[in-house]
C-alpha atoms as a PDB file:
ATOM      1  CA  UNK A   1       7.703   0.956  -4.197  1.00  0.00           C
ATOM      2  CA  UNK A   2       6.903   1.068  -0.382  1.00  0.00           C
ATOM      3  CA  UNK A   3       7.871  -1.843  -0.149  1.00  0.00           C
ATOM      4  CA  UNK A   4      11.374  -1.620  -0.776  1.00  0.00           C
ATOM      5  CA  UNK A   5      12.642  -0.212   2.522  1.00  0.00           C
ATOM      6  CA  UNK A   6      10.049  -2.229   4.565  1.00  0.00           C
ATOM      7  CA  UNK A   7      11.885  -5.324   2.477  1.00  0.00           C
ATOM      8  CA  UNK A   8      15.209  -4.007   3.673  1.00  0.00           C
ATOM      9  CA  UNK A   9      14.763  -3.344   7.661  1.00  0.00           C
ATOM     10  CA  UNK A  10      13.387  -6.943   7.247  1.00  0.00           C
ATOM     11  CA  UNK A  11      16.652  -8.534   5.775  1.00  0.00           C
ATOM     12  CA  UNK A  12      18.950  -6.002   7.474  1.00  0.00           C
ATOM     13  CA  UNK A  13      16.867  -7.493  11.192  1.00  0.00           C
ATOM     14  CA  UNK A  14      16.930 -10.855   9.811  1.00  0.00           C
ATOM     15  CA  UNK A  15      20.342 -10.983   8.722  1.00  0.00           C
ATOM     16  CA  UNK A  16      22.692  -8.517  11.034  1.00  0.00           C
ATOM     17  CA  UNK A  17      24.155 -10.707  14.411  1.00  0.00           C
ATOM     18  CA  UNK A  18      21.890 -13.864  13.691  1.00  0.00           C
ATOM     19  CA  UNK A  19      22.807 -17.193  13.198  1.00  0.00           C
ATOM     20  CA  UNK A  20      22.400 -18.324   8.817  1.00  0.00           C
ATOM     21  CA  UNK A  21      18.747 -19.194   8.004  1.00  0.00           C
ATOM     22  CA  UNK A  22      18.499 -22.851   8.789  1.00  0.00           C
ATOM     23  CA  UNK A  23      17.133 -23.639   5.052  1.00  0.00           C
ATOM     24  CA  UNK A  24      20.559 -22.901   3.532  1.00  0.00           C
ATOM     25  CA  UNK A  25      21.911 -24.803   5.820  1.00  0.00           C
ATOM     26  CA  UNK A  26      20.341 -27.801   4.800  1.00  0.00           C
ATOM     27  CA  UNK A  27      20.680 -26.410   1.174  1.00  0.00           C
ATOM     28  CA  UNK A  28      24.524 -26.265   2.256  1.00  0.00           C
ATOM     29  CA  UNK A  29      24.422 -29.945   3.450  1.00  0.00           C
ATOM     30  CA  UNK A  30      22.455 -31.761   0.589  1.00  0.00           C
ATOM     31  CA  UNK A  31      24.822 -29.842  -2.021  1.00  0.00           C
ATOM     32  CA  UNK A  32      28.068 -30.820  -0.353  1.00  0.00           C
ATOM     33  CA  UNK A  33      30.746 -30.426  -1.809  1.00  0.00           C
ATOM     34  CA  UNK A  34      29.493 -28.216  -4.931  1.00  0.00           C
ATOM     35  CA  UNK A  35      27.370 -25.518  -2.727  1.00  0.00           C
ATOM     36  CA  UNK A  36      29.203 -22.715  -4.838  1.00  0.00           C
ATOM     37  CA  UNK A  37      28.409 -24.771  -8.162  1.00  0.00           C
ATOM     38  CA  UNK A  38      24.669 -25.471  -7.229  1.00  0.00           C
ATOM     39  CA  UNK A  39      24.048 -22.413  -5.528  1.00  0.00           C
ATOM     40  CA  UNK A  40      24.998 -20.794  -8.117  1.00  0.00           C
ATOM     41  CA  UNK A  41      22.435 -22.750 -10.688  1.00  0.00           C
ATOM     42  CA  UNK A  42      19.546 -22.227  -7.513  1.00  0.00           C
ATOM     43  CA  UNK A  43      20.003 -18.114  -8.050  1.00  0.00           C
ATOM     44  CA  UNK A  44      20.360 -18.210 -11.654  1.00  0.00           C
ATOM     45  CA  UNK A  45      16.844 -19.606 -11.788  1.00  0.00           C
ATOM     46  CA  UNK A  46      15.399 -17.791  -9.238  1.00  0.00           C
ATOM     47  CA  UNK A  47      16.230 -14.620 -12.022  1.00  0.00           C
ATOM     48  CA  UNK A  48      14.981 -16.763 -14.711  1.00  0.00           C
ATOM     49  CA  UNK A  49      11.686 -16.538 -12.806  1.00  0.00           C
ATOM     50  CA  UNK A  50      11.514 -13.092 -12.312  1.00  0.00           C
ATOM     51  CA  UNK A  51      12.706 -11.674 -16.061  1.00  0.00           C
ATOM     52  CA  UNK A  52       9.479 -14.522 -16.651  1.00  0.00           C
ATOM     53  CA  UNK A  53       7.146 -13.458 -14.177  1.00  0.00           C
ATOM     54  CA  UNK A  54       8.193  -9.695 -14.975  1.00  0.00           C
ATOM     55  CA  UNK A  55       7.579  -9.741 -18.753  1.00  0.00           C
ATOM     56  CA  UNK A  56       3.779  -8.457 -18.385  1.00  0.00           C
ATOM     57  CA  UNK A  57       4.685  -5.491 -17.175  1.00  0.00           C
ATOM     58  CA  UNK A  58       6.808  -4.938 -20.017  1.00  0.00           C
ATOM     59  CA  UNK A  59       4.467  -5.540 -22.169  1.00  0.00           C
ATOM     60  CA  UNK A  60       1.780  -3.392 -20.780  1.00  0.00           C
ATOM     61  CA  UNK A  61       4.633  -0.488 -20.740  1.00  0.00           C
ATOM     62  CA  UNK A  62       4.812  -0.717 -24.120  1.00  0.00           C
ATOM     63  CA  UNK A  63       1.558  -1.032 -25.407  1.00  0.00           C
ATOM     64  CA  UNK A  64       0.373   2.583 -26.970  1.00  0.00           C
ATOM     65  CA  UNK A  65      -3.413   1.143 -27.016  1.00  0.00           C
ATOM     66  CA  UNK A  66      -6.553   2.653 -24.915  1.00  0.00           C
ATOM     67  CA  UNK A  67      -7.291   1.342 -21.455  1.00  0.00           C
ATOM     68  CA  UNK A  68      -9.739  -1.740 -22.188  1.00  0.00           C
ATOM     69  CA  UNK A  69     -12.063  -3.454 -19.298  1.00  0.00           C
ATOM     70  CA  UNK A  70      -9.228  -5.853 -19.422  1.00  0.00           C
ATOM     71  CA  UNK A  71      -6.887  -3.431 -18.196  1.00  0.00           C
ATOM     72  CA  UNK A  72      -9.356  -2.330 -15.979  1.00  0.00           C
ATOM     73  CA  UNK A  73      -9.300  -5.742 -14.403  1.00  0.00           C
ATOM     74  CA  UNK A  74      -5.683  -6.115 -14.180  1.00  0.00           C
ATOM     75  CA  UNK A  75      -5.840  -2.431 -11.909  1.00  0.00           C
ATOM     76  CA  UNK A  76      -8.614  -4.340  -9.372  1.00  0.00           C
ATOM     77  CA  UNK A  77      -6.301  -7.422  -9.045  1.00  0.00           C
ATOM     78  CA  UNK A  78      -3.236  -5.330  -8.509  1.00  0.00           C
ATOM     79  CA  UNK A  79      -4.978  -3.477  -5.871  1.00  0.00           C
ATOM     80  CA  UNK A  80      -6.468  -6.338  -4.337  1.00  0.00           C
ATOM     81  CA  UNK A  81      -2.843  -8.133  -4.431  1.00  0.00           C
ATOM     82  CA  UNK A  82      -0.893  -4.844  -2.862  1.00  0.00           C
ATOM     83  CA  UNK A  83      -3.895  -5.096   0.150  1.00  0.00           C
ATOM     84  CA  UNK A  84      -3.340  -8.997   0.712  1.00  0.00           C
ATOM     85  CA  UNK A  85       0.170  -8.693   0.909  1.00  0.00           C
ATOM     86  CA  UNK A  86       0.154  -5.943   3.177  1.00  0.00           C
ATOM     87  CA  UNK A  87      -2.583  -7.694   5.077  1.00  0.00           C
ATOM     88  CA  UNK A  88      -0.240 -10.649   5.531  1.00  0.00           C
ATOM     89  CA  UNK A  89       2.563  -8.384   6.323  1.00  0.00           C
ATOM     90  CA  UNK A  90       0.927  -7.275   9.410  1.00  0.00           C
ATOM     91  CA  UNK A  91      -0.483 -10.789  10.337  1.00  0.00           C
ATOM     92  CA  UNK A  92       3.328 -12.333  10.481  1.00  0.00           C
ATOM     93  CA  UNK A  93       4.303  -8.758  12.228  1.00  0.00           C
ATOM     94  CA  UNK A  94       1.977  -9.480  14.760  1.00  0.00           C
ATOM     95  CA  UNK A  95       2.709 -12.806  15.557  1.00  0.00           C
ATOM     96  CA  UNK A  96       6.462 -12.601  15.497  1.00  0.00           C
ATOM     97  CA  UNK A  97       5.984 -10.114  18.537  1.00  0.00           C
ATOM     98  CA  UNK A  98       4.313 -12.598  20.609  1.00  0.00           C
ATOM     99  CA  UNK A  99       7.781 -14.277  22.457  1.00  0.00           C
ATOM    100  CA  UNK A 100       5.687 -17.925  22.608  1.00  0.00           C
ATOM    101  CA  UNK A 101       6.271 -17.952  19.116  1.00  0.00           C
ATOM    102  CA  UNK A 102       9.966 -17.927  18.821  1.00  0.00           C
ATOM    103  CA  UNK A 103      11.604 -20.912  16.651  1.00  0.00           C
ATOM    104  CA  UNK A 104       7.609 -21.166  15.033  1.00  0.00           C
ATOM    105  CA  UNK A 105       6.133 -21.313  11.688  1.00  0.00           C
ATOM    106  CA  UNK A 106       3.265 -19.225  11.249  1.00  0.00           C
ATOM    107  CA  UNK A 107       0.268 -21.032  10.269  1.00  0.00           C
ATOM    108  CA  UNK A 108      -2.101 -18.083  12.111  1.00  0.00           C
ATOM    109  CA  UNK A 109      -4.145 -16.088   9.490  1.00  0.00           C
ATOM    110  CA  UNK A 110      -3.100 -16.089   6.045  1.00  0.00           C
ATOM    111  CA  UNK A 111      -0.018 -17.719   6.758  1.00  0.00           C
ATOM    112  CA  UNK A 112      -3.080 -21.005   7.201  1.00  0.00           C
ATOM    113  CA  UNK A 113      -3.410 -20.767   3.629  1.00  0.00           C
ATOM    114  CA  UNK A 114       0.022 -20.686   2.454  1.00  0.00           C
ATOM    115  CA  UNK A 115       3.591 -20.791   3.925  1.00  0.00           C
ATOM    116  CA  UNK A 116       4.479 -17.350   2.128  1.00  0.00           C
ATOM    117  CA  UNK A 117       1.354 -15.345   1.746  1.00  0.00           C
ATOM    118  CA  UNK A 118       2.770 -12.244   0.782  1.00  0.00           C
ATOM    119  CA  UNK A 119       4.155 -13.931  -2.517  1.00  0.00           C
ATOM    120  CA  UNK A 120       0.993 -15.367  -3.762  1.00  0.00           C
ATOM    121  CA  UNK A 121       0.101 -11.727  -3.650  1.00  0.00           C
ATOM    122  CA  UNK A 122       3.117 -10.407  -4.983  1.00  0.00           C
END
C-alpha cells in the first residue's frame, strides 16, 4: 500500500513534459501498422499475468484454516520481498541523481543482478 503513491510521483515524473519511453517506440515500429491491434493483445496479457500471479492471495483470503509454519514462511518471504524492493528502490533513486548517469541503464547494485529488481521482489 505505500507503494502506491511512491508508484505514481514516479509515472507522473516519468511521464509529464518527457519525450515517449523509447521501448514503445520500438514496440511502435516493429508492430507497424497494427500498434492499436497488437498493443492491445501486449496489455491484455500483461492482465492475464497479474489475475495469475494474483490468485494466491485469493486463496489465502479465503482460507478459514489456522496459521501453519507454511504460512509462517510465506510472512518471512513477504517481508523479505517488501525490504528488497525497497532496497532497490533507493539504489536506482540514488543513481538517477548522479547527472553522469543520464541516458544509462543501471547495472549498479541490485540493478547487477537483474534489469528490474524491484519486480523480482514484487
Amino acid at each position: 500500500m505505500h507503494r502506491a503513491p511512491t508508484a505514481g510521483r514516479y509515472s507522473r515524473d516519468d511521464l509529464v513534459g518527457k519525450p515517449e519511453d523509447g521501448r514503445y517506440r520500438e514496440l511502435h515500429r516493429r508492430w507497424a501498422p497494427n500498434v492499436n491491434g497488437a498493443f492491445f493483445v501486449f496489455f491484455q496479457a500483461q492482465a492475464g499475468f497479474v489475475t495469475v500471479f494474483s490468485s494466491p492471495f485469493a486463496f489465502v483470503a479465503v482460507d478459514r484454516g489456522r496459521v501453519t509454519p507454511l504460512a509462517w514462511i510465506g510472512v518471512a518471504l513477504a517481508l523479505a520481498a517488501i525490504a528488497g524492493e525497497a532496497i532497490a528502490d533507493r539504489q536506482l533513486t540514488a543513481w538517477r541523481t548522479d547527472p553522469a548517469n543520464k541516458s544509462k541503464t543501471c547495472r549498479a547494485g541490485l540493478c547487477n543482478l537483474s534489469r528490474h529488481p524491484n519486480y523480482v521482489f514484487e
